[in-house]
C-alpha atoms as a PDB file:
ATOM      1  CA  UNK A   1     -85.372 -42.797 145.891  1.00  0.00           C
ATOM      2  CA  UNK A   2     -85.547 -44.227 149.584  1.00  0.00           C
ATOM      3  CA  UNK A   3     -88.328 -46.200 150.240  1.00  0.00           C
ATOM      4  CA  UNK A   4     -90.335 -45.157 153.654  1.00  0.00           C
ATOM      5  CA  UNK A   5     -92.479 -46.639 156.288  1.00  0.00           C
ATOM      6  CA  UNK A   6     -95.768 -45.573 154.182  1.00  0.00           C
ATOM      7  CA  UNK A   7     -94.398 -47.375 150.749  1.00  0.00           C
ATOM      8  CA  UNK A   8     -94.370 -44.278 149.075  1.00  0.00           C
ATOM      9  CA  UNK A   9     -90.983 -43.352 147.177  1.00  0.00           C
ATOM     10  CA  UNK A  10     -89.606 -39.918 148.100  1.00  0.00           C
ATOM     11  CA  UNK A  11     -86.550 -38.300 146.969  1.00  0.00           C
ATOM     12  CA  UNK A  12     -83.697 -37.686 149.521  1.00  0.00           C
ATOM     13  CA  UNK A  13     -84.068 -34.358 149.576  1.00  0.00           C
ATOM     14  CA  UNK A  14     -87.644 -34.339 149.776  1.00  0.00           C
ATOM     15  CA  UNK A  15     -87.730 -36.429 152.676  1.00  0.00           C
ATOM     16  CA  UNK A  16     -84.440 -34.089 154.326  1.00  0.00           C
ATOM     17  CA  UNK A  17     -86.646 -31.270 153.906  1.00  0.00           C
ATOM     18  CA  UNK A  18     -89.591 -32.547 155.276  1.00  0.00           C
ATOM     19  CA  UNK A  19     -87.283 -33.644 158.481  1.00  0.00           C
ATOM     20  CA  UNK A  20     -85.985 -30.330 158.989  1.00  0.00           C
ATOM     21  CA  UNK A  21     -89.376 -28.776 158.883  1.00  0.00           C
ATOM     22  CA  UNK A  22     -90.593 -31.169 160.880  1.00  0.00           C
ATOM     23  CA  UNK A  23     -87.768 -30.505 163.479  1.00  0.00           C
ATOM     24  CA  UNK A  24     -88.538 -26.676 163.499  1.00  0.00           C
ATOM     25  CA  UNK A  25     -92.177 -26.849 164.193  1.00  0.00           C
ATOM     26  CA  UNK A  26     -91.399 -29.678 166.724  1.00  0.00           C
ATOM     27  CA  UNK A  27     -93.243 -32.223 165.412  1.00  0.00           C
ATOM     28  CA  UNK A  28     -91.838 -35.662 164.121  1.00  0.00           C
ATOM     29  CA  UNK A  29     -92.366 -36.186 159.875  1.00  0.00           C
ATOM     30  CA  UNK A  30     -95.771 -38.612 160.191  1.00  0.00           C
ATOM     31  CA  UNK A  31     -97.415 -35.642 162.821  1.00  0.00           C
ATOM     32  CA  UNK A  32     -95.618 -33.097 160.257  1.00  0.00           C
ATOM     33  CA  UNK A  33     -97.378 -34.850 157.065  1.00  0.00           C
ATOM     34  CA  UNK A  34    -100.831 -35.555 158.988  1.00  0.00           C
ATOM     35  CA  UNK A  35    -101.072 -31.827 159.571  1.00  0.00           C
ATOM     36  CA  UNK A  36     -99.993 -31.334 156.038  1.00  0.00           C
ATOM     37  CA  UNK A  37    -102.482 -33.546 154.756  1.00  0.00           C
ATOM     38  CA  UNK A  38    -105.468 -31.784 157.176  1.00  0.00           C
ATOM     39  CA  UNK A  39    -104.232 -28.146 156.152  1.00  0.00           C
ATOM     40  CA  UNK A  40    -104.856 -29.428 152.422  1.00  0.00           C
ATOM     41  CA  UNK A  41    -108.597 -31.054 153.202  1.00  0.00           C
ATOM     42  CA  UNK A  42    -108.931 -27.612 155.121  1.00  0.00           C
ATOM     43  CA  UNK A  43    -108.184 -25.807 152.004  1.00  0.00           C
ATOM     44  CA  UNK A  44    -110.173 -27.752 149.723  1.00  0.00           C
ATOM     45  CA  UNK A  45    -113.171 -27.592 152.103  1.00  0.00           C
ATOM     46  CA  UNK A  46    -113.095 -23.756 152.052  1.00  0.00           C
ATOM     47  CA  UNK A  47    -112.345 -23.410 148.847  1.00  0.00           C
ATOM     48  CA  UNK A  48    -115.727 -25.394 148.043  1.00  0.00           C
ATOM     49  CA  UNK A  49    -117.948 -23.226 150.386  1.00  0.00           C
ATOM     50  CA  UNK A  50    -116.938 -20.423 148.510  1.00  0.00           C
ATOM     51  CA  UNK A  51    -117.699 -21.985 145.329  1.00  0.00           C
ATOM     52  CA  UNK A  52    -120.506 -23.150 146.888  1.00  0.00           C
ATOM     53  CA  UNK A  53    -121.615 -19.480 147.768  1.00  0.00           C
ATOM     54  CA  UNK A  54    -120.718 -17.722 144.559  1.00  0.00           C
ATOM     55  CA  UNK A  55    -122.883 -20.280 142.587  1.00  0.00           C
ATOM     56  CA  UNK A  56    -125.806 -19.284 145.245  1.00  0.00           C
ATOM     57  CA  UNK A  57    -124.871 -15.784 144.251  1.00  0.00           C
ATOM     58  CA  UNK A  58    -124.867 -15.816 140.913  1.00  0.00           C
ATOM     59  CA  UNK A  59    -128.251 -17.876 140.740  1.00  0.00           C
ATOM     60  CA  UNK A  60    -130.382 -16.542 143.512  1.00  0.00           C
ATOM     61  CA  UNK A  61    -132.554 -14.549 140.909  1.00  0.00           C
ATOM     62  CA  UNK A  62    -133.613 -18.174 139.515  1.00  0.00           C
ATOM     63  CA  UNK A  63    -134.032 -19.373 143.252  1.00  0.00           C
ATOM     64  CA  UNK A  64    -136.088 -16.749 144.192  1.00  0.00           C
ATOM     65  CA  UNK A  65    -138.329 -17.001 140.667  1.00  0.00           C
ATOM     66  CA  UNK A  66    -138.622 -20.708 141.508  1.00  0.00           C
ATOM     67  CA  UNK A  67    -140.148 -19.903 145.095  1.00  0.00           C
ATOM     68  CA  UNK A  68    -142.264 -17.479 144.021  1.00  0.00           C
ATOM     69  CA  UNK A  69    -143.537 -19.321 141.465  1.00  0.00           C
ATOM     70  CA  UNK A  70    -144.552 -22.210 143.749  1.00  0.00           C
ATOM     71  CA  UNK A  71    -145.772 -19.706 146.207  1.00  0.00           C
ATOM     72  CA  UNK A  72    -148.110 -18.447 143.245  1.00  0.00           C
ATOM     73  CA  UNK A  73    -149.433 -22.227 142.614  1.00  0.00           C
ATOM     74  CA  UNK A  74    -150.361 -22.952 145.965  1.00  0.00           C
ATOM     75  CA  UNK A  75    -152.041 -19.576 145.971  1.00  0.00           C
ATOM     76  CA  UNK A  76    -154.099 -20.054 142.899  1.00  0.00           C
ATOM     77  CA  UNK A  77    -155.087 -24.143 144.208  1.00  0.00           C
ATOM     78  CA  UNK A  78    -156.426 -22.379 147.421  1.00  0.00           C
ATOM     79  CA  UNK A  79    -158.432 -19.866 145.932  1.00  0.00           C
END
């Protein structure tokens, strides 16, 4: 395992691949890995959003009960 410029360990091969694909989208291997890196955050921030919006989904009816509830209470104070 070569040792690289960011003092992580990488196997030849691993590193040979990431040149080449580097070379085909035109980019050199740190631009190649940065966008790697940002596609992954990218992913992981969409993927919480929708987890985000199924548990909204799945427990709206307890939302909504909860608001109408405190609607209710500030109803009965005022009367």
């Amino acid at each position: 395992m070569a040792k690289t410029q960011l003092g992580a360990r990488v196997d030849a091969d691993v590193a040979e691949l990431a040149r080449k694909r580097a070379a085909d989208l035109g980019l050199s291997v740190g631009d190649y890995l940065a966008r790697l890196v940002q596609d992954d955050a990218s992913g992981l921030r969409a993927r919480a959003v929708d987890a985000a919006a199924r548990f909204l989904a799945e427990h709206q009816g307890v939302f909504d009960e909860a608001e109408r509830d405190q609607q209710t209470l500030r109803g009965t104070r005022a009367a």
